[in-house]
C-alpha atoms as a PDB file:
ATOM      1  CA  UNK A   1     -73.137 -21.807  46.128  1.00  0.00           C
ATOM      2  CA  UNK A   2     -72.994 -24.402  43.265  1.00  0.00           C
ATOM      3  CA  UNK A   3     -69.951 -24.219  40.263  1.00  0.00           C
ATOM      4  CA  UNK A   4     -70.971 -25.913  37.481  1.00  0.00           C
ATOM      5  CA  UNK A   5     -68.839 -26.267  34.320  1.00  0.00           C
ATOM      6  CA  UNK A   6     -69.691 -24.540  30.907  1.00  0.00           C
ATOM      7  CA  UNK A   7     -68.723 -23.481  27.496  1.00  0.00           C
ATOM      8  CA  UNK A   8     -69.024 -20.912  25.141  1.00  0.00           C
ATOM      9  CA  UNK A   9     -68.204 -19.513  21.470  1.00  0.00           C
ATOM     10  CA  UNK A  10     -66.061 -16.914  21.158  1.00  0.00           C
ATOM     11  CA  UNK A  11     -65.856 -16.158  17.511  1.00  0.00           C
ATOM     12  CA  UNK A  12     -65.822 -19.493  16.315  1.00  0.00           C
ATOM     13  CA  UNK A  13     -63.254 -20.812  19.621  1.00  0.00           C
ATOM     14  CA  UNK A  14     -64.965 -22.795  22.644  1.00  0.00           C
ATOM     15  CA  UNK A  15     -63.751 -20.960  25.556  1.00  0.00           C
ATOM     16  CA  UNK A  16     -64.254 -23.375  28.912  1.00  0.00           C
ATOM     17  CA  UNK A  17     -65.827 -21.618  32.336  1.00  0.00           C
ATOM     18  CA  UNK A  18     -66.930 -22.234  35.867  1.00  0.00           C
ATOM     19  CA  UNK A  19     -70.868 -20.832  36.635  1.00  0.00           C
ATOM     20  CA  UNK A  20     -71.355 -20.006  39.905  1.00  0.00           C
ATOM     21  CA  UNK A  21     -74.859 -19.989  41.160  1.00  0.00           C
ATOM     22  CA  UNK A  22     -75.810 -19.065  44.743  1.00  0.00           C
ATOM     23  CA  UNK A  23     -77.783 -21.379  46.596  1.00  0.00           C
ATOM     24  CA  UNK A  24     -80.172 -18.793  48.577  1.00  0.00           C
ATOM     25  CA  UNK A  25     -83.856 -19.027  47.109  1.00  0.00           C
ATOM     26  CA  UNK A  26     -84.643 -15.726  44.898  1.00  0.00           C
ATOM     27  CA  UNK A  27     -87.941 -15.127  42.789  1.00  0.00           C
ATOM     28  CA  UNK A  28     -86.773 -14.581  39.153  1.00  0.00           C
ATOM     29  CA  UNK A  29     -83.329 -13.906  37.510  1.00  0.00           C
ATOM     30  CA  UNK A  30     -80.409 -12.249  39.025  1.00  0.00           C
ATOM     31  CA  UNK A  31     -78.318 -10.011  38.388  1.00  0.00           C
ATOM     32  CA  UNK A  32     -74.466 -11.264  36.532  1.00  0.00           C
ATOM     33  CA  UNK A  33     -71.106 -10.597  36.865  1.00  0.00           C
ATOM     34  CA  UNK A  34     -68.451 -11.956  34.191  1.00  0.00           C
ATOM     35  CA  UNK A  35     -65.414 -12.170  35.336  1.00  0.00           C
ATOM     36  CA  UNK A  36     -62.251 -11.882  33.739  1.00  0.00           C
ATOM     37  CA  UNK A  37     -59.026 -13.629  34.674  1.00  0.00           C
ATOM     38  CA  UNK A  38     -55.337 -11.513  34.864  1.00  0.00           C
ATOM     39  CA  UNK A  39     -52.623 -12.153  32.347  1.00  0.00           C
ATOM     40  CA  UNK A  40     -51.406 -15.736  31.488  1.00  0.00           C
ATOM     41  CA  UNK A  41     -53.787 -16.708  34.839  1.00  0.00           C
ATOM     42  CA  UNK A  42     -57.023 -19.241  34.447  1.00  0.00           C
ATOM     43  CA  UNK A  43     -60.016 -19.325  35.826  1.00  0.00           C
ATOM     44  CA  UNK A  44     -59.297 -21.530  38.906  1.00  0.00           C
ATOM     45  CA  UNK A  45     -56.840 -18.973  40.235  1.00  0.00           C
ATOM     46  CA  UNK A  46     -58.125 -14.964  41.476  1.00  0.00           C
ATOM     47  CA  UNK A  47     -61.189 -14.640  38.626  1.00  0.00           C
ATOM     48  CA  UNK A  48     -62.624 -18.408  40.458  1.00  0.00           C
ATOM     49  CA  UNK A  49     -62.098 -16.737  43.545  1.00  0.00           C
ATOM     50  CA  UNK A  50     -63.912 -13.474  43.179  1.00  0.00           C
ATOM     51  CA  UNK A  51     -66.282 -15.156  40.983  1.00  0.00           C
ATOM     52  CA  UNK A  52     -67.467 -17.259  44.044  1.00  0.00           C
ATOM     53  CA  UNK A  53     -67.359 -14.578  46.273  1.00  0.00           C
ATOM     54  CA  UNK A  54     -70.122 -12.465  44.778  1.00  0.00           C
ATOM     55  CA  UNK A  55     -72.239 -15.616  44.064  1.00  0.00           C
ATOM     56  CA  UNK A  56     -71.794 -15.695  47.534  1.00  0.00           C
ATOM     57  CA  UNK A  57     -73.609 -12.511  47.692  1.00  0.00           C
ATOM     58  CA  UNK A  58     -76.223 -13.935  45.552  1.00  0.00           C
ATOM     59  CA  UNK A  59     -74.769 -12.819  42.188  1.00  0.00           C
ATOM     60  CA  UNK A  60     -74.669 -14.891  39.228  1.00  0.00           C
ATOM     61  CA  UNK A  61     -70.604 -15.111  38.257  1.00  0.00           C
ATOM     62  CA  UNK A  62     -69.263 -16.725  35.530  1.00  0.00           C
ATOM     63  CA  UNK A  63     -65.249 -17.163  35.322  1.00  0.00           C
ATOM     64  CA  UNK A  64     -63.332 -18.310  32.185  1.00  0.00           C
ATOM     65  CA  UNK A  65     -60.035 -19.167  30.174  1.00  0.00           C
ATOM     66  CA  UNK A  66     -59.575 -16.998  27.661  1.00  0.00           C
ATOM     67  CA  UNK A  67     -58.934 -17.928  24.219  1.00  0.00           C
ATOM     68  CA  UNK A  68     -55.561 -19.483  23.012  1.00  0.00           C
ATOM     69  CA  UNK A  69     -55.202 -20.692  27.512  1.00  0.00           C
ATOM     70  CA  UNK A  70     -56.284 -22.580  30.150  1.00  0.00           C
ATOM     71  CA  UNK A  71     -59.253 -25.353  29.035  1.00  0.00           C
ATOM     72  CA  UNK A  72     -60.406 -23.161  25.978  1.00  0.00           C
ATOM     73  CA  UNK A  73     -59.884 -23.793  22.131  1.00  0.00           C
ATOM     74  CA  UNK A  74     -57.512 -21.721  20.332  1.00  0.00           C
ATOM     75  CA  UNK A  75     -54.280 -21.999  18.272  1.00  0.00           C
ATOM     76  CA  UNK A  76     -51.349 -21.346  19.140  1.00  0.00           C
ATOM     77  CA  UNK A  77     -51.405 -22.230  22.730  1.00  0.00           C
ATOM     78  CA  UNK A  78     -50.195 -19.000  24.565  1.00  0.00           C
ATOM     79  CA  UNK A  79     -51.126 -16.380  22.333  1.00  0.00           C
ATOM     80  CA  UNK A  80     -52.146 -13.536  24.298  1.00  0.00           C
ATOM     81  CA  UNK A  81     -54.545 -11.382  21.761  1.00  0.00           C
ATOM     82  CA  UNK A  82     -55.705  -7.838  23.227  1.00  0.00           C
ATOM     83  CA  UNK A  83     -58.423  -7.727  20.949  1.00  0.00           C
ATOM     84  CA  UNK A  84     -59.676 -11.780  21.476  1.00  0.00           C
ATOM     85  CA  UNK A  85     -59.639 -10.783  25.076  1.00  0.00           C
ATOM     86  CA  UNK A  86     -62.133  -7.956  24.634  1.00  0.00           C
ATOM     87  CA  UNK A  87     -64.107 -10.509  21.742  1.00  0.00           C
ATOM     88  CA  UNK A  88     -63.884 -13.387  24.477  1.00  0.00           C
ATOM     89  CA  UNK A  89     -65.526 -10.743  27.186  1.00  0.00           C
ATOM     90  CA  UNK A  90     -68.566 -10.008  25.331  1.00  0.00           C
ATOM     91  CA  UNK A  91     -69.162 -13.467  24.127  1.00  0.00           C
ATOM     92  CA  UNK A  92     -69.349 -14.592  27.852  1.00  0.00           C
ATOM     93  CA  UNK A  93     -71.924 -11.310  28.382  1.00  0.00           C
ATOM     94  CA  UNK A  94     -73.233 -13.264  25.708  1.00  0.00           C
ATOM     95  CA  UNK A  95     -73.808 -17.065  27.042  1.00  0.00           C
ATOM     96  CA  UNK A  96     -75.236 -15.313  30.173  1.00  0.00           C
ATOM     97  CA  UNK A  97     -78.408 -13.944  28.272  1.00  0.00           C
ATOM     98  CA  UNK A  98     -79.145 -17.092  27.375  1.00  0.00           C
ATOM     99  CA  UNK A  99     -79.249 -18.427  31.189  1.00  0.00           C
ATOM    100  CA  UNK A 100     -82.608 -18.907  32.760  1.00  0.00           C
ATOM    101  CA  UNK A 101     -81.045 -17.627  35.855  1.00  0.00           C
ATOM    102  CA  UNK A 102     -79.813 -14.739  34.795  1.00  0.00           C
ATOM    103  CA  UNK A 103     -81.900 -10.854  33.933  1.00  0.00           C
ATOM    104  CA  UNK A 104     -80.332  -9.588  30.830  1.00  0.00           C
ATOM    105  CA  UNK A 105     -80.577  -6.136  31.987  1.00  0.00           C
ATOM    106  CA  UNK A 106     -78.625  -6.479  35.289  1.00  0.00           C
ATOM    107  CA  UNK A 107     -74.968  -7.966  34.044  1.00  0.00           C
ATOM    108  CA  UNK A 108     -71.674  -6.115  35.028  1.00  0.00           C
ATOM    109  CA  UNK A 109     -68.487  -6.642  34.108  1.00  0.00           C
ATOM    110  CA  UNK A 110     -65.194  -7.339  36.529  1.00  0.00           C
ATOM    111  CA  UNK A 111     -61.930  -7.636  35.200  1.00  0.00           C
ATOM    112  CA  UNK A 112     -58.901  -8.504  37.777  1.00  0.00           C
ATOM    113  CA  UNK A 113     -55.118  -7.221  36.411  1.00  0.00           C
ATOM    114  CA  UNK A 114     -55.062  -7.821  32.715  1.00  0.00           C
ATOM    115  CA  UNK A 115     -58.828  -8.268  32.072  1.00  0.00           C
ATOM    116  CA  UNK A 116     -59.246  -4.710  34.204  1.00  0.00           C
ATOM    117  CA  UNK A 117     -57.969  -3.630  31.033  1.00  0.00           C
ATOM    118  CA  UNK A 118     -59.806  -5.512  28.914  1.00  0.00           C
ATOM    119  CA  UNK A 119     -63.195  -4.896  30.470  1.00  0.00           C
ATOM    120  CA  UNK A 120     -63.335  -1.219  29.749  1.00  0.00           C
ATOM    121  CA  UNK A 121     -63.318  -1.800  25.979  1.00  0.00           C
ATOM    122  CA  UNK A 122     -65.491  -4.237  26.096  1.00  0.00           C
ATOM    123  CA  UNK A 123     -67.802  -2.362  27.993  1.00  0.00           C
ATOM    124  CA  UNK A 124     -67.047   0.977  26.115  1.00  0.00           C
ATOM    125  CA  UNK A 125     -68.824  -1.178  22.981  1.00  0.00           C
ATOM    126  CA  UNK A 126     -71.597  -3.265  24.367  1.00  0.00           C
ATOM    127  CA  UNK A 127     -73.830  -1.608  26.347  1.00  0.00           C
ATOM    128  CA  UNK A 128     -75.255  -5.365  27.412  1.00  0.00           C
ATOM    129  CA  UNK A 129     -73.081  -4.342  30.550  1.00  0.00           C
ATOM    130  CA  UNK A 130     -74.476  -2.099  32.444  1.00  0.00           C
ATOM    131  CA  UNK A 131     -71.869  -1.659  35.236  1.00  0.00           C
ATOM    132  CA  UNK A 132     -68.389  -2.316  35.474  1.00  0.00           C
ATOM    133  CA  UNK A 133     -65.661  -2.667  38.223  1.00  0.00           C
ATOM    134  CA  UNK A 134     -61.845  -3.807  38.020  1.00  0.00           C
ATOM    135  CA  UNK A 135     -59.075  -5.001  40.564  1.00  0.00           C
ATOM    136  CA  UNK A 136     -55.575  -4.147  40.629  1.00  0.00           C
ATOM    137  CA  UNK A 137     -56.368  -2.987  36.856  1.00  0.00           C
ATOM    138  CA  UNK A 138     -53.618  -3.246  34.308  1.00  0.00           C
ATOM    139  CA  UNK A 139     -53.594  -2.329  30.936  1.00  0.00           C
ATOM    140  CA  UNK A 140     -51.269  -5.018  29.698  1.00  0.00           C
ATOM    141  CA  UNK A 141     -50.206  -3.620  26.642  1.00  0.00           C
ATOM    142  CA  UNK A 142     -48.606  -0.461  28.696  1.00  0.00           C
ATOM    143  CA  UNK A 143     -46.925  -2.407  31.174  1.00  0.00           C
ATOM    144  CA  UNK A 144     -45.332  -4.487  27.816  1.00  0.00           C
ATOM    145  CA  UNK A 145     -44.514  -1.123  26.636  1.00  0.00           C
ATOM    146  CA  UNK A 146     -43.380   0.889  29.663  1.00  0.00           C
ATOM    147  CA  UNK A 147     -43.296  -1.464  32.406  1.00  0.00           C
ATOM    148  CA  UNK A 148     -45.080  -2.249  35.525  1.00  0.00           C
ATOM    149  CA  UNK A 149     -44.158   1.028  36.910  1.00  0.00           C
ATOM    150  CA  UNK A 150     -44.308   2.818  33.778  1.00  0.00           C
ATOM    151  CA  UNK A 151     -40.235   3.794  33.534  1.00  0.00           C
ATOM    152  CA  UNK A 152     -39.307   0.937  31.409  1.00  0.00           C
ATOM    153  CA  UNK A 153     -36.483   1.875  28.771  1.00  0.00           C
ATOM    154  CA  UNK A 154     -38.102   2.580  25.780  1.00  0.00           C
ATOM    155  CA  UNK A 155     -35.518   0.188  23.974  1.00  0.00           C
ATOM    156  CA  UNK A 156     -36.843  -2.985  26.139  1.00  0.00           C
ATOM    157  CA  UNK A 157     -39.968  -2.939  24.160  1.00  0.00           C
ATOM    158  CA  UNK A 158     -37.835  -2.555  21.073  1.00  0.00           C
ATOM    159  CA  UNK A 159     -35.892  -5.517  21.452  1.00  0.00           C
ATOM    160  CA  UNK A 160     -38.800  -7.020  21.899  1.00  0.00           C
ATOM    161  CA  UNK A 161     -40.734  -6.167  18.448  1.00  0.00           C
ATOM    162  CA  UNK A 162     -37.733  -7.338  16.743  1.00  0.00           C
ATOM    163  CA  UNK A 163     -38.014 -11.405  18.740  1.00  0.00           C
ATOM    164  CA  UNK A 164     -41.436 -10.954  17.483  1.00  0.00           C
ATOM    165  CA  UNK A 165     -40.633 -10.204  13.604  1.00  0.00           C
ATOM    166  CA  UNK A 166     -37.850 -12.766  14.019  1.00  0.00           C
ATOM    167  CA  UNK A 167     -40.529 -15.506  14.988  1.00  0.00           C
ATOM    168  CA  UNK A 168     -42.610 -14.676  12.431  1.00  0.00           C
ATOM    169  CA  UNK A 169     -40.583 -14.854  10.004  1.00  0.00           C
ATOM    170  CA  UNK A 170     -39.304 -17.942  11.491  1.00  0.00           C
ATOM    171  CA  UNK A 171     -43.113 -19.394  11.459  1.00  0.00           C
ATOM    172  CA  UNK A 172     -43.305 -18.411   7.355  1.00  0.00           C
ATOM    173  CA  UNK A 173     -40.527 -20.390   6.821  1.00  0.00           C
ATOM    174  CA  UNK A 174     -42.469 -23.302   8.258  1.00  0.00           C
ATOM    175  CA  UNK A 175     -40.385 -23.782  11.362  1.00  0.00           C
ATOM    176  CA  UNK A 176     -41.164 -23.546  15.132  1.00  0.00           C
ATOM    177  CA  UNK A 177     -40.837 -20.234  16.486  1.00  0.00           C
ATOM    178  CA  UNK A 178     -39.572 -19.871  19.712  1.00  0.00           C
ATOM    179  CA  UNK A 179     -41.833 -18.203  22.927  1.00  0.00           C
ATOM    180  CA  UNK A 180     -41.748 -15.766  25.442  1.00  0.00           C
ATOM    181  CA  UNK A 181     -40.529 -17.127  28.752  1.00  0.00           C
ATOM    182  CA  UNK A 182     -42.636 -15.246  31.188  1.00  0.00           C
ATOM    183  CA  UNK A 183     -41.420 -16.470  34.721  1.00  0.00           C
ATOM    184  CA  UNK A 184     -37.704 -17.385  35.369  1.00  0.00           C
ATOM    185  CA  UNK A 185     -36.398 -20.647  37.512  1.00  0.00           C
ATOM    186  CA  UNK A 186     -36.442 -18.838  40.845  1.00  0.00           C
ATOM    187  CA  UNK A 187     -37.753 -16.027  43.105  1.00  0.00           C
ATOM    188  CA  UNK A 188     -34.797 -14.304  43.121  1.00  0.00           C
ATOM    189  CA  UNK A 189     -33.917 -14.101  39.163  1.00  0.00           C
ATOM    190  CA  UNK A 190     -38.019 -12.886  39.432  1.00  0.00           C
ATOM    191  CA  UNK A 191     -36.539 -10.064  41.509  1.00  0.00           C
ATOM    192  CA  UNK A 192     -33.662  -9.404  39.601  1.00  0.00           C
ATOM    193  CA  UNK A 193     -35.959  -9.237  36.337  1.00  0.00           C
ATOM    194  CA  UNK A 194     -38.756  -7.527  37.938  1.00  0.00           C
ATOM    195  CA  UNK A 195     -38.374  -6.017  41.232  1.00  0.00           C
ATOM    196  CA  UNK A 196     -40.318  -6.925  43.978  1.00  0.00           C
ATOM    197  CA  UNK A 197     -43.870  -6.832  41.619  1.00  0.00           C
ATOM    198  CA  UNK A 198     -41.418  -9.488  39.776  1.00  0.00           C
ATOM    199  CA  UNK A 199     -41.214 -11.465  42.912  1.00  0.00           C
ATOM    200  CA  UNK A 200     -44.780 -11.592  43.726  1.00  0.00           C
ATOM    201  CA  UNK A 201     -45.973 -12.489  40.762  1.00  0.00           C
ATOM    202  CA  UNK A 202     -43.431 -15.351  40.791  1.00  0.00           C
ATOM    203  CA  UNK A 203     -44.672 -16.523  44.517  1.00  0.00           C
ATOM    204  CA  UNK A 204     -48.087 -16.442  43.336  1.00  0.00           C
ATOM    205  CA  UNK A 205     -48.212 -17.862  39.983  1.00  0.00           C
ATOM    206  CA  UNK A 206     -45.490 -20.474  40.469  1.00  0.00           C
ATOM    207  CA  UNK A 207     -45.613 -21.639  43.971  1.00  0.00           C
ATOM    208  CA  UNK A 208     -48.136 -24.328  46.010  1.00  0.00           C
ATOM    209  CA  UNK A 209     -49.531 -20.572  47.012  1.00  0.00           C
ATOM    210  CA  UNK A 210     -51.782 -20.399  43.813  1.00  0.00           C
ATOM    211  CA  UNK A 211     -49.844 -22.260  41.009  1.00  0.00           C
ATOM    212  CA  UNK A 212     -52.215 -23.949  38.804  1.00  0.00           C
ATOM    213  CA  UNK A 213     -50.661 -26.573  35.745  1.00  0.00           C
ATOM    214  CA  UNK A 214     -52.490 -24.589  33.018  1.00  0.00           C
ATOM    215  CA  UNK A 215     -51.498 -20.837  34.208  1.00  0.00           C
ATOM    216  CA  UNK A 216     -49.457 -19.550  30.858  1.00  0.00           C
ATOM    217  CA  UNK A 217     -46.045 -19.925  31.191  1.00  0.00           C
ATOM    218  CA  UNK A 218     -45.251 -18.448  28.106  1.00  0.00           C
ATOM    219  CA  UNK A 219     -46.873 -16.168  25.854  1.00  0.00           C
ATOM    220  CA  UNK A 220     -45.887 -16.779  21.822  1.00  0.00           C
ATOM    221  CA  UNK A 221     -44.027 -13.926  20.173  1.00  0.00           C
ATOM    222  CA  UNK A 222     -46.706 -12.625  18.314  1.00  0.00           C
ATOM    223  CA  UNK A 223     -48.340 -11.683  21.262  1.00  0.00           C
ATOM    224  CA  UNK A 224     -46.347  -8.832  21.080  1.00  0.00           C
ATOM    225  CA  UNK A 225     -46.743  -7.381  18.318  1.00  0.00           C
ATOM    226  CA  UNK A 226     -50.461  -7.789  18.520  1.00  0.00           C
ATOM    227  CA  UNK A 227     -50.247  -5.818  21.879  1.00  0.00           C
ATOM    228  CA  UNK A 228     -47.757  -3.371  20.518  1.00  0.00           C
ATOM    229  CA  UNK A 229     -50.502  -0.739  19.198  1.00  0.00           C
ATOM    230  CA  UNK A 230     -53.515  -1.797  21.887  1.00  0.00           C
ATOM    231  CA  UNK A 231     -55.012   1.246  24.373  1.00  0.00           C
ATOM    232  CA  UNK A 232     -57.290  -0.414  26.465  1.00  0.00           C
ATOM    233  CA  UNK A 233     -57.937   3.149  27.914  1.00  0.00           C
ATOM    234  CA  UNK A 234     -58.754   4.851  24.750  1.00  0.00           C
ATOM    235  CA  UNK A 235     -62.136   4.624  24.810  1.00  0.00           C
ATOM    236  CA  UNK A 236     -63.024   4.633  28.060  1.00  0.00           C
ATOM    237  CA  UNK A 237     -65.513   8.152  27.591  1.00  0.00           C
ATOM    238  CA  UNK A 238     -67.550   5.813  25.618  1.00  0.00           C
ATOM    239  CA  UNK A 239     -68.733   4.016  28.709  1.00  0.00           C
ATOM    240  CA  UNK A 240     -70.492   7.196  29.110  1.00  0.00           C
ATOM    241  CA  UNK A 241     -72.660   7.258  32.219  1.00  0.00           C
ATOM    242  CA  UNK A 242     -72.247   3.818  32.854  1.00  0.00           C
ATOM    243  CA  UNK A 243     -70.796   3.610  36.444  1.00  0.00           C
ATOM    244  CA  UNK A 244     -67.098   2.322  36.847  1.00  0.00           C
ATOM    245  CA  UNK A 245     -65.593   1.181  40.084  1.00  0.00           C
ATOM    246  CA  UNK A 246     -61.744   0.762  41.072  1.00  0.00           C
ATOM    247  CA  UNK A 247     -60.218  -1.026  43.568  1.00  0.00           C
ATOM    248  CA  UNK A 248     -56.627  -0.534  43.703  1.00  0.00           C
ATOM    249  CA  UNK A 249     -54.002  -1.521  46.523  1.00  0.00           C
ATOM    250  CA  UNK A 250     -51.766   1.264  47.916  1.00  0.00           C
ATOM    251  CA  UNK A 251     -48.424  -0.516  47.603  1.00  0.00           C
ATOM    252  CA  UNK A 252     -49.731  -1.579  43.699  1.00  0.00           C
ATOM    253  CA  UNK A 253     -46.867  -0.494  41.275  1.00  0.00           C
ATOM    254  CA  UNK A 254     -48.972  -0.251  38.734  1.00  0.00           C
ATOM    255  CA  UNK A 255     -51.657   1.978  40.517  1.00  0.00           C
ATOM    256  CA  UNK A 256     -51.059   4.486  37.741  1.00  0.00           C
ATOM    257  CA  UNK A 257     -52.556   2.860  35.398  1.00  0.00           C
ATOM    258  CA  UNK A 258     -55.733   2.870  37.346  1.00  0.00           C
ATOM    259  CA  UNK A 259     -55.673   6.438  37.888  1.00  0.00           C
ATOM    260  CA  UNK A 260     -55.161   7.308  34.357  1.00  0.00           C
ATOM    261  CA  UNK A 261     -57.984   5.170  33.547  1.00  0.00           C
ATOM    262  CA  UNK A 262     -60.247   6.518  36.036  1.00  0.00           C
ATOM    263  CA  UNK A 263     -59.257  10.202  34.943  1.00  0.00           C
ATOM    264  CA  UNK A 264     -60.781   9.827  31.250  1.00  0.00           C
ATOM    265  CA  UNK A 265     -63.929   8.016  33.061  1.00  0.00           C
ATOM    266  CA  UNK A 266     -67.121  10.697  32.000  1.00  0.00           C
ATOM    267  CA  UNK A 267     -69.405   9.152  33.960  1.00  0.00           C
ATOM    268  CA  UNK A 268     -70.016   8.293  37.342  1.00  0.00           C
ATOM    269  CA  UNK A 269     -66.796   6.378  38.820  1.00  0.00           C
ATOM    270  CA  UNK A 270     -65.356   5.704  42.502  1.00  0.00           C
ATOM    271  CA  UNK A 271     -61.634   4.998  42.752  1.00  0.00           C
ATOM    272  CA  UNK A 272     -61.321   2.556  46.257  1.00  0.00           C
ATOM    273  CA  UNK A 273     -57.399   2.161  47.603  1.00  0.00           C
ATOM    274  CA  UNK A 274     -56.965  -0.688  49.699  1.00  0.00           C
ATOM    275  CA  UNK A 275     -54.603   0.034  52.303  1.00  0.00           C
ATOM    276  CA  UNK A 276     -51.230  -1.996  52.454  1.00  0.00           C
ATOM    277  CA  UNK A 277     -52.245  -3.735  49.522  1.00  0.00           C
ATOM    278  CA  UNK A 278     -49.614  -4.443  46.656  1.00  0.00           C
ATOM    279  CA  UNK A 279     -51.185  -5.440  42.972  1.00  0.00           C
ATOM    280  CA  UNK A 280     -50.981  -9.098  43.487  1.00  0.00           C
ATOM    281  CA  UNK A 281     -52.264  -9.040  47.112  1.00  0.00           C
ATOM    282  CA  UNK A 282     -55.609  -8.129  45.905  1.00  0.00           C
ATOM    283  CA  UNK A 283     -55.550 -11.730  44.447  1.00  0.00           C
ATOM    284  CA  UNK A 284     -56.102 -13.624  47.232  1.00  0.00           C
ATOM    285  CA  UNK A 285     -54.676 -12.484  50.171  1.00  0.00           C
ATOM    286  CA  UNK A 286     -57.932 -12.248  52.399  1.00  0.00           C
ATOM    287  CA  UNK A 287     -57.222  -9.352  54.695  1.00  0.00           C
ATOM    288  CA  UNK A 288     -57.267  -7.411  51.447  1.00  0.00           C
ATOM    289  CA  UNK A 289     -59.757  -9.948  49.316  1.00  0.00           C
ATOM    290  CA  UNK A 290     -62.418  -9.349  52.424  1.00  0.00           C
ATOM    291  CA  UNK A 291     -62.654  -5.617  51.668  1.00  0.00           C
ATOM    292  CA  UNK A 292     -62.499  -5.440  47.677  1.00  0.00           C
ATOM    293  CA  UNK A 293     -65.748  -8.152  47.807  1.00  0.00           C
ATOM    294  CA  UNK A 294     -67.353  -5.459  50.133  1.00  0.00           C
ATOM    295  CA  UNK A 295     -66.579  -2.653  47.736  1.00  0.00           C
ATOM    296  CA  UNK A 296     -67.591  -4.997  44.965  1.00  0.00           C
ATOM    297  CA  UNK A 297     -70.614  -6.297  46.264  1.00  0.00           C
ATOM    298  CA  UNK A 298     -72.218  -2.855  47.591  1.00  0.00           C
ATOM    299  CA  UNK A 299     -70.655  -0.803  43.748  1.00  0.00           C
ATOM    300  CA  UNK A 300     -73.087  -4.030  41.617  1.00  0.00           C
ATOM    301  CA  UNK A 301     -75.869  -4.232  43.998  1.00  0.00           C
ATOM    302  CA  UNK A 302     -76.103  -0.791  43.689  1.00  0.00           C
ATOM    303  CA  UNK A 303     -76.008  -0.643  40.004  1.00  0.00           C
ATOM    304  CA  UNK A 304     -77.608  -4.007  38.773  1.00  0.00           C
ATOM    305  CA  UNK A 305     -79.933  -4.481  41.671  1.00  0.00           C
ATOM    306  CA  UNK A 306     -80.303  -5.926  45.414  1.00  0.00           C
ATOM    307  CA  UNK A 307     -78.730  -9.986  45.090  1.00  0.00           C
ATOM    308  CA  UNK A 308     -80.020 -11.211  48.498  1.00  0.00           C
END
C-alpha cells in the first residue's frame, strides 16, 4: 500500500489529502472510496486509518482535511461549514475521476462521525457515488442542537446562537471574535461537560492515544449559526436505490441518529451494530476497527466491484 500526498479545489479552497493506492497488481482502474474525516479531526487520525485499510483490500482511498482545518486552505481557521463539508465531499469524488487509477463508475462514499452526516447529502446530489457507507454516523448539526444523546436542553443551543450573533457582531466592528473551546483542560471536566462520550472523545482527540497538532481545537462562532438550520438527513430518499451501509457500535450514544437516518433510507440499506462498541471505539480501537473493515470491505466490493 503506497500514501502519496495530494490536493484538490474545493470551490476555489485547496483542500490537502493522503491517496492510498494498494500495491497488489490489478488490470485497469479500481474501484474508490473517499473518505471523510469526523468533526474538528484530520486526515491522519480515523479517516487515514480506514482509508488505508480498504486500500488494503485493494481499494483506491483518498482521505482529506476539510476546508477551513487541518493542511487545507480556508479562512477563518476553524470554521466548521455543514454545507463546505458536503461541497468539499464531492470535489474529492471529483479529483478521483481524474486519476488514472481510478474507474469513474465504481466510487463510494464513507463518512466516519461528522462526515457520516455529511456523506448522505452529498451523495443524495451526485450520483458520481454510487455506494455509500458511514461509521459511528453523526449528524453534527443535531448533536449541536440536541446533544449527543439527543436530550440536550433546548436552551443550551440557545445560549449558543446568541455567542454566535455576539461574535459577529463583534467581527463587523472589526475586532477579533472570540471561539468555541471544544475540549476542556482535563478528562474529568470532559466528563463533567459531556458524560462519558465527553470523556472519550477527550482521551482520543487530546491524548498520545490519537492526538494530532492540527485536530480543531476550536470551532469559530459562526460555525454555529451556519449549523443551526442544517439536516443532513433530509434528503436522504434522494439516494434512491443507491445502497447505504451502517456500522454503528452498541454502546454509541449517538446510535439514534443512525437509526433515524437509516429509517428514511428508500433504497437498499443494511444497519451493522458492532457489539461492545461505543461511538469513538469504532475509531481505532482494533477489536472493533477489524470487524467494521470486514463489513466495509464485503458492503463496496459488493456494490462497486471485486478489489482483489
Amino acid at each position: 500500500m503506497a500514501k502519496t500526498n495530494v490536493t484538490f479545489d474545493s470551490a476555489g479552497i485547496p483542500l490537502a489529502g493522503h491517496l492510498y493506492l494498494p500495491d497488489t497488481p490489478e488490470q485497469g482502474p479500481r474501484p474508490a472510496i473517499v473518505v471523510g474525516h469526523p468533526g474538528s479531526s484530520v486526515k491522519e487520525q480515523t479517516a487515514g486509518l480506514y482509508a488505508q485499510r480498504l486500500a488494503e483490500r485493494g481499494f483506491v482511498a483518498l482521505a482529506f482535511d476539510a476546508a477551513y482545518q487541518g493542511e487545507s486552505g480556508g479562512e477563518p481557521r476553524g470554521l466548521e461549514d455543514p454545507a463546505h463539508r458536503v461541497e468539499d465531499l464531492k470535489a474529492a469524488v471529483s479529483f478521483l475521476t481524474v486519476r488514472s487509477e481510478v474507474d469513474t463508475e465504481r466510487i463510494g462514499a464513507l463518512g466516519i462521525c461528522a462526515s457520516g452526516g455529511y456523506v448522505l447529502p452529498a451523495t443524495a446530489s451526485d450520483h458520481r457515488i454510487k455506494a455509500v457507507g458511514m461509521v459511528s454516523a453523526a449528524d453534527i448539526a443535531r448533536q449541536f442542537r440536541l446533544g449527543a444523546d439527543g436530550t440536550q436542553d433546548p436552551a443550551v443551543f440557545q445560549g449558543m446562537l446568541d455567542a454566535a450573533a455576539q461574535a459577529r457582531t463583534t467581527e463587523a466592528r472589526d475586532q477579533k471574535p472570540p471561539t468555541l473551546t471544544l475540549f476542556p483542560d482535563t478528562a474529568e471536566q470532559a466528563r463533567v461537560l459531556g458524560g462519558e462520550h465527553g470523556a472519550e472523545g477527550f482521551e482520543y482527540y487530546r491524548t498520545p492515544r490519537a492526538q494530532h497538532p492540527r485536530s480543531a481545537s476550536f470551532f469559530t462562532w459562526s460555525s454555529i449559526d451556519k449549523m443551526a438550520t442544517f439536516d443532513a438527513f433530509a434528503s436522504v430518499p434522494l439516494i434512491g436505490q443507491r445502497p447505504l451501509l451502517m456500522i454503528v457500535g452498541t454502546r454509541a450514544v449517538t446510535s439514534w441518529m443512525s437509526v433515524e437516518a437509516f429509517q428514511r433510507a428508500i433504497g437498499p440499506k443494511e444497519i451493522h451494530w458492532i457489539d461492545g462498541a461505543s461511538h469513538v471505539d469504532l475509531y481505532d480501537k482494533k477489536e472493533y476497527v477489524d470487524p467494521a473493515v470486514d463489513v466495509l470491505a464485503d458492503f463496496f466490493a459488493k456494490h462497486l466491484g471485486q478489489a482483489v
